[in-house]
N, C-alpha and C. Protein backbone atom coordinates (compact mmCIF):
# COMPACT_ATOMS: atom_id res chain seq x y z
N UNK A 1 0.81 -1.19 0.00
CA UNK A 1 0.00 0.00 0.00
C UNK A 1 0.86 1.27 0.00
N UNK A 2 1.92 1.76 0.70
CA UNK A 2 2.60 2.15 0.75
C UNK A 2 3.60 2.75 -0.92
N UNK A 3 3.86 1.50 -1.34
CA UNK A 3 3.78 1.98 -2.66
C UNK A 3 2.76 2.82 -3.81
N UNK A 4 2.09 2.68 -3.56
CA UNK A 4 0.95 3.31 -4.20
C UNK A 4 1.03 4.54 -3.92
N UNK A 5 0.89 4.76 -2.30
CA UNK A 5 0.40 6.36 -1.99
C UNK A 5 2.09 7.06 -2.33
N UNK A 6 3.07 6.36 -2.71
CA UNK A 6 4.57 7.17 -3.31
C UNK A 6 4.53 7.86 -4.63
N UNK A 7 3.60 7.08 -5.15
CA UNK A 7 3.37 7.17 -6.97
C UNK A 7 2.19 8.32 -6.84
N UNK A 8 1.85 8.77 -5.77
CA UNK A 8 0.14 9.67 -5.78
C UNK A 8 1.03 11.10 -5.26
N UNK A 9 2.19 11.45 -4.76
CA UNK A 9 2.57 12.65 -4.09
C UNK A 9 3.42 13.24 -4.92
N UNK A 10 3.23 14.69 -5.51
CA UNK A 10 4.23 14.84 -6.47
C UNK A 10 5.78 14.86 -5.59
N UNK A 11 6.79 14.84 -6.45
CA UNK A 11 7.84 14.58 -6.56
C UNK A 11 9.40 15.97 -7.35
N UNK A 12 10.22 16.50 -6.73
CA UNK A 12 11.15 17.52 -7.17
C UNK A 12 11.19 16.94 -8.22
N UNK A 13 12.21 15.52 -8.95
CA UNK A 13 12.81 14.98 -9.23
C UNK A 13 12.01 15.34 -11.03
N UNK A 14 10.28 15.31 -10.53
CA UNK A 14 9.72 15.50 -11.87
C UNK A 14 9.83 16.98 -12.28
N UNK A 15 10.00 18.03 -12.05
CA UNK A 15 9.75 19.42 -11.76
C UNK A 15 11.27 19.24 -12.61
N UNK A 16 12.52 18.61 -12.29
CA UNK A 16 14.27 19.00 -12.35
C UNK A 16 13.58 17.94 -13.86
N UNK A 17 13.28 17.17 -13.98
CA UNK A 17 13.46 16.53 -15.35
C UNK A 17 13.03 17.15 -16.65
N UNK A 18 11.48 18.22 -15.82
CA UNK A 18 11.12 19.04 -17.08
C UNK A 18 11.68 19.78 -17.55
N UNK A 19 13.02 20.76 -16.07
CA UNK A 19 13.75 21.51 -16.54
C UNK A 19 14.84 21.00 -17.57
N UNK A 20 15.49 20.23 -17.36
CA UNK A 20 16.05 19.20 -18.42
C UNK A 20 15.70 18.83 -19.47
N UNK A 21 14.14 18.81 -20.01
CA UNK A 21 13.59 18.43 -21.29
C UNK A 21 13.49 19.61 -21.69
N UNK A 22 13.16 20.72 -20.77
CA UNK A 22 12.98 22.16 -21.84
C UNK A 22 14.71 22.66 -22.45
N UNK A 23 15.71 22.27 -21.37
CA UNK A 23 16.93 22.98 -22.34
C UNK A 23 17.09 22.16 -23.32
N UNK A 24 17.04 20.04 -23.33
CA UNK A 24 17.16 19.92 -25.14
C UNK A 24 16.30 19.85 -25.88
N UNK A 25 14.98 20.65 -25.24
CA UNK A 25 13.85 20.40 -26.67
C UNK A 25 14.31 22.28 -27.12
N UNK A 26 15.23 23.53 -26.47
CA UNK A 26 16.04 24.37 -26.98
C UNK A 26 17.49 24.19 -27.56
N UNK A 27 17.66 23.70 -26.87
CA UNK A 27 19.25 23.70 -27.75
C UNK A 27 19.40 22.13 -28.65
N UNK A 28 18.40 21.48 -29.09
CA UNK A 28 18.26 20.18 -29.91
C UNK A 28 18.82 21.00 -30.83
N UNK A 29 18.04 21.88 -31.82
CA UNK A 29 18.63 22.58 -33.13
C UNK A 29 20.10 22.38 -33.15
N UNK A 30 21.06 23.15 -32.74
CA UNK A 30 22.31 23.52 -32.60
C UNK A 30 23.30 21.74 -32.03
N UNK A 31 23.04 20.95 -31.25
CA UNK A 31 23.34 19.71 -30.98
C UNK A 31 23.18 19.03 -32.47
N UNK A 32 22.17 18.98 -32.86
CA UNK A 32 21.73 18.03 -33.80
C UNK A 32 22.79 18.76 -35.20
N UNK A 33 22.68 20.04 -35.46
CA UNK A 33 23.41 21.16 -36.18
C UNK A 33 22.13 21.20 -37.72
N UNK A 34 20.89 21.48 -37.16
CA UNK A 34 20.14 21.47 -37.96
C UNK A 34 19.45 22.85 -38.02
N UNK A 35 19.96 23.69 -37.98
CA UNK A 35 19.34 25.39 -37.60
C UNK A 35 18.94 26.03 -39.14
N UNK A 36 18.68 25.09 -40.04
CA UNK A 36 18.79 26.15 -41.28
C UNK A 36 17.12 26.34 -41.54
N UNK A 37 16.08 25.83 -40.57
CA UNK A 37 14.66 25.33 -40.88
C UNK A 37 14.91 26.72 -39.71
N UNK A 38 14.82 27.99 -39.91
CA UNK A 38 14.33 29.43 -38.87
C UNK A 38 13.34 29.27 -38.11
N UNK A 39 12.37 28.98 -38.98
CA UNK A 39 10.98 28.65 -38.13
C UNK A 39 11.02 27.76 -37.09
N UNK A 40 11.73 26.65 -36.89
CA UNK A 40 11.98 25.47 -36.28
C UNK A 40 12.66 25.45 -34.80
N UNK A 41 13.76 26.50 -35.46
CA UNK A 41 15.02 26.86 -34.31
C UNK A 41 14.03 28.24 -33.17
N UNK A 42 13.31 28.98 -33.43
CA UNK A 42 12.88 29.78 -32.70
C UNK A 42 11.55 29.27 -32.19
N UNK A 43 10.80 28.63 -32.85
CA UNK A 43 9.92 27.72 -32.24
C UNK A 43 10.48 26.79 -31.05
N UNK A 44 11.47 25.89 -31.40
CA UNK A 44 12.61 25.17 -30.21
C UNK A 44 12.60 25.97 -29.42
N UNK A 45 13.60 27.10 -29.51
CA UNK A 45 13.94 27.74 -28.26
C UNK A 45 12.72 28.46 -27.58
N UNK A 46 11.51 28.61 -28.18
CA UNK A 46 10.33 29.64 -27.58
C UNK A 46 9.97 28.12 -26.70
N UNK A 47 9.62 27.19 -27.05
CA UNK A 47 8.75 26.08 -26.43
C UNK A 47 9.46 25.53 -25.11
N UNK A 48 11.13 25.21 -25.73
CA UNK A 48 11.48 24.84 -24.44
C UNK A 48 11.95 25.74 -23.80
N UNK A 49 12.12 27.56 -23.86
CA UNK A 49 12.03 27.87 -22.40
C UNK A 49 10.29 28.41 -21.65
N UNK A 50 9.41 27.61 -22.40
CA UNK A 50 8.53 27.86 -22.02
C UNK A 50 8.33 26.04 -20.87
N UNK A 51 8.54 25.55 -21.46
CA UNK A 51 8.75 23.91 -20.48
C UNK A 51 9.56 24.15 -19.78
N UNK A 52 10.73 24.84 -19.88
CA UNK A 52 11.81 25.45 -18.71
C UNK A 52 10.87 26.32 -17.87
N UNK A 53 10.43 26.89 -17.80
CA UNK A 53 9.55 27.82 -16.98
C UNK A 53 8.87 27.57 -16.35
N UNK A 54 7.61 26.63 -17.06
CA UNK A 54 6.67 25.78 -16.15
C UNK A 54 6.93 25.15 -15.06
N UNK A 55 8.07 24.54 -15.60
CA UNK A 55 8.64 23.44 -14.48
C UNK A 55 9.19 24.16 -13.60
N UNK A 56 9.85 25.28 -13.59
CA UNK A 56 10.46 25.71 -12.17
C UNK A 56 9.69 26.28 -11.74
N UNK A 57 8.84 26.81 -12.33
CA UNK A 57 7.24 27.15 -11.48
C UNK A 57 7.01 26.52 -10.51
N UNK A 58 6.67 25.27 -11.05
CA UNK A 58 6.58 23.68 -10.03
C UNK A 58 7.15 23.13 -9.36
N UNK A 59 8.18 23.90 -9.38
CA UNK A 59 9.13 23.09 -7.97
C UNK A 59 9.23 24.07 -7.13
N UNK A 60 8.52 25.70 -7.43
CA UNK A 60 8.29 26.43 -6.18
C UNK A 60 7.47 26.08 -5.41
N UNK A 61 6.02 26.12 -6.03
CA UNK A 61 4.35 25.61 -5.74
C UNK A 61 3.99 25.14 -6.82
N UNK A 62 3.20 23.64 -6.80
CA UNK A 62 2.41 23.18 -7.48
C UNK A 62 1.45 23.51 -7.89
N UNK A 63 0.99 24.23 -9.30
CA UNK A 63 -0.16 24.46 -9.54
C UNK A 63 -0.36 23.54 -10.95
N UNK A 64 -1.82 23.36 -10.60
CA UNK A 64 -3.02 22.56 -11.67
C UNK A 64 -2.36 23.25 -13.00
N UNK A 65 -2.61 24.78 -13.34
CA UNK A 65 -1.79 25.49 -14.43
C UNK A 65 -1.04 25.37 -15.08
N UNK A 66 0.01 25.01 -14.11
CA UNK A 66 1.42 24.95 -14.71
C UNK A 66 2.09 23.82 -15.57
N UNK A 67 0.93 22.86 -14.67
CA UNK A 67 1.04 21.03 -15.09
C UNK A 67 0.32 21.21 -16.84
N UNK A 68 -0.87 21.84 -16.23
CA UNK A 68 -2.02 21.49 -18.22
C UNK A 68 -0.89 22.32 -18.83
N UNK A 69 -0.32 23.77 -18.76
CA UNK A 69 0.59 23.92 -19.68
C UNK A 69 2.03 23.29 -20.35
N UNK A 70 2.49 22.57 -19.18
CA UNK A 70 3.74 21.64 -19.88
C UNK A 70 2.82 20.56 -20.62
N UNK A 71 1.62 19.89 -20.16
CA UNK A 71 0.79 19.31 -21.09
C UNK A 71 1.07 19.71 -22.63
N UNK A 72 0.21 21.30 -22.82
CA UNK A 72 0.57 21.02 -23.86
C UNK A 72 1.04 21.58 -24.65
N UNK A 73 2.58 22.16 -23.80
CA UNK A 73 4.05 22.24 -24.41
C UNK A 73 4.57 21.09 -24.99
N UNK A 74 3.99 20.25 -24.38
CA UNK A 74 4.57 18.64 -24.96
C UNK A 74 4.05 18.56 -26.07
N UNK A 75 2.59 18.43 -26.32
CA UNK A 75 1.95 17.81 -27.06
C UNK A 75 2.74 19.12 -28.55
N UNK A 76 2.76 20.55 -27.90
CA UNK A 76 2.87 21.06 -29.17
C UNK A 76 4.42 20.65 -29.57
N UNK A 77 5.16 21.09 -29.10
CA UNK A 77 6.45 20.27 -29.22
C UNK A 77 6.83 18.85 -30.41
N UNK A 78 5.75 17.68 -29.81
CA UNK A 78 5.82 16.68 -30.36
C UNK A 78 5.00 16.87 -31.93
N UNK A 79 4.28 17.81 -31.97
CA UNK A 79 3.93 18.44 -33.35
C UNK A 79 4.77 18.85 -34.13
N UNK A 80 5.18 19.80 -33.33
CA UNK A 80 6.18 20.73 -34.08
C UNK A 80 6.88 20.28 -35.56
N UNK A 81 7.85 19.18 -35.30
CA UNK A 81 7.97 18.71 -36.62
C UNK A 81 7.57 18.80 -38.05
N UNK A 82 6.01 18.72 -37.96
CA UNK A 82 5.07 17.89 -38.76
C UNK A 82 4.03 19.82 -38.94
N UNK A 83 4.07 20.43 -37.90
CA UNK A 83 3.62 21.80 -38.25
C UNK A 83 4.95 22.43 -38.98
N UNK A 84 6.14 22.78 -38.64
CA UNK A 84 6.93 23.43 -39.22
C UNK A 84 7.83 22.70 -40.44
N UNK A 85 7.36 22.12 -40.88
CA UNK A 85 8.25 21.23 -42.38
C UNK A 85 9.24 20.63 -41.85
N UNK A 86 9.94 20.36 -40.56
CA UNK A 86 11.14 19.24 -40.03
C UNK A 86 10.40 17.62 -40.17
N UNK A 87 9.66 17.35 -40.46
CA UNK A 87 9.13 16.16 -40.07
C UNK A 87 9.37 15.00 -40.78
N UNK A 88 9.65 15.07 -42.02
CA UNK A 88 10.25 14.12 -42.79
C UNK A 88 11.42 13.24 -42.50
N UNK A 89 12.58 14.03 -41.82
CA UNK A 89 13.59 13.44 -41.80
C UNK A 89 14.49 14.16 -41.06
N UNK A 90 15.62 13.35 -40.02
CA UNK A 90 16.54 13.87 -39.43
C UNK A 90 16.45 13.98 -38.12
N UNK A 91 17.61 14.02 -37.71
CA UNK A 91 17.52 14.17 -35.76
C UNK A 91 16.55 14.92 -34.61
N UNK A 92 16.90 16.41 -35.47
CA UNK A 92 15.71 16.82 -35.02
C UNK A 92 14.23 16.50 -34.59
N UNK A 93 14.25 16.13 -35.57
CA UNK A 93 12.25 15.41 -35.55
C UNK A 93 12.53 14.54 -34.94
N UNK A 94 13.42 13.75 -34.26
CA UNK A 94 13.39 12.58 -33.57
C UNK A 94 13.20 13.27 -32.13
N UNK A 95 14.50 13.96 -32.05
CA UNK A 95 14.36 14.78 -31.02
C UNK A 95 13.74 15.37 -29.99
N UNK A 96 12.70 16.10 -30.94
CA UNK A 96 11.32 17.07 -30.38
C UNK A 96 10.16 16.07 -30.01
N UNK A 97 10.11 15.18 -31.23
CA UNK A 97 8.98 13.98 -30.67
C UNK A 97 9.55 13.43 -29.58
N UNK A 98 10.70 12.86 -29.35
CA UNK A 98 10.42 11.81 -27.64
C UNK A 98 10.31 13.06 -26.51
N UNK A 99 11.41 14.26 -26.80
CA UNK A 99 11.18 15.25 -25.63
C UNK A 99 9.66 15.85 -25.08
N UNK A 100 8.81 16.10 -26.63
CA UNK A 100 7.74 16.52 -26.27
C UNK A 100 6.90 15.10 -25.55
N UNK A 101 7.11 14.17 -26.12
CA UNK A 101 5.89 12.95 -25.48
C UNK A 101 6.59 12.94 -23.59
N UNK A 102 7.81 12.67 -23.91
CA UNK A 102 8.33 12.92 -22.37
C UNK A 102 7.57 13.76 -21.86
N UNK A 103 8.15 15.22 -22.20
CA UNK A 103 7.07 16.04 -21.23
C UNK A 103 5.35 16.01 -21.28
N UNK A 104 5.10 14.98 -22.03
CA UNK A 104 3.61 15.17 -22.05
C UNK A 104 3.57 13.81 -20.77
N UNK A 105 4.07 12.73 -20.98
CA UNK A 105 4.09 11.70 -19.80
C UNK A 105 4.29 12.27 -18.53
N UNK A 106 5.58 12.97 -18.43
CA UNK A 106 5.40 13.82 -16.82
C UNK A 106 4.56 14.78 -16.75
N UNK A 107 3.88 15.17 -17.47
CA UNK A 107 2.71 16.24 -16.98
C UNK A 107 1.20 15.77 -16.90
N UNK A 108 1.25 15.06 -17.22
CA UNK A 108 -0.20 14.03 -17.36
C UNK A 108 -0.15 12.71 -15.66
N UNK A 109 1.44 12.74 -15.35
CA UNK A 109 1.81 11.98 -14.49
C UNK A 109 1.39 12.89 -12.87
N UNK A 110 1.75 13.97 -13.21
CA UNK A 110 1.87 14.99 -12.33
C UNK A 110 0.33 15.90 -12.02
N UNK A 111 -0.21 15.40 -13.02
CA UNK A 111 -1.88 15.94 -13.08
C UNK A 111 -2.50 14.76 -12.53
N UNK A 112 -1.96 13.46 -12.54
CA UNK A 112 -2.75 12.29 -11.92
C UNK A 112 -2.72 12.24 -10.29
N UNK A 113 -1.05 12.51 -9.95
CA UNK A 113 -0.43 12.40 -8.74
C UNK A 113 -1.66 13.68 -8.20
N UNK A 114 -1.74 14.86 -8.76
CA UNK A 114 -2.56 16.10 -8.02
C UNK A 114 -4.12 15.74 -7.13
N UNK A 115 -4.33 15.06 -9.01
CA UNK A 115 -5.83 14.39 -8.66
C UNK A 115 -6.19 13.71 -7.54
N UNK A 116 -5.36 13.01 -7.32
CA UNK A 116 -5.30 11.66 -6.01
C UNK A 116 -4.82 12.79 -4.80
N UNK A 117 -3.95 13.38 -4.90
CA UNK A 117 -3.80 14.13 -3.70
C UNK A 117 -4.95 15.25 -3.13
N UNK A 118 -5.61 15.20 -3.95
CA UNK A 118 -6.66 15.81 -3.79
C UNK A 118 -8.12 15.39 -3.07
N UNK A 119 -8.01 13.97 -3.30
CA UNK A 119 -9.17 13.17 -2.88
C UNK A 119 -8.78 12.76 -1.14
């Protein structure tokens, strides 16, 4: 039982990982050395210091807010590709898709943990 109610209390560890997914879903472009798609590279850097943000939001105080928006920083993120012409091919698009589904798993994780803490 004990286990259970561990998996229901949020956690720093998720808050430090988002901060971590927002600097390489920003600096992916430049790692990968794929910056010539403009639209792509400023979209990157707008999204993940916007997932950078959220998340240290969240490791001040937890808010409901902060969680639906890394939601769907993720989800747009994992778009991104496929909205801005990267999607065909290359690191990048690999990139942005697992970072964004990542952050969509810890924020959907972190909206569940709320829910239950709530009850």
């Amino acid at each position: 039982m004990s286990n259970r109610n561990r998996l229901r209390r949020h956690r720093a560890w998720e808050d430090w990982l988002g901060i971590g997914l927002g600097l390489v879903i920003m600096l992916a472009p430049w790692v990968v050395s794929e910056i010539s798609n403009q639209a792509a590279v400023v979209n990157a850097a707008l999204a993940g210091l916007a997932v950078l943000m959220l998340a240290e939001l969240d490791l001040v105080k937890v808010r409901r807010w902060a969680e639906v928006g890394q939601l769907a920083c993720g989800i747009w993120v994992a778009a991104s590709p496929f909205i801005f012409g990267y999607g065909e091919a290359g690191m990048l698009r690999a990139w942005h898709i697992v970072a964004g589904l990542l952050v969509v798993l810890i924020a959907a994780m972190e909206l569940w943990q709320q829910s239950k803490a709530e009850k």
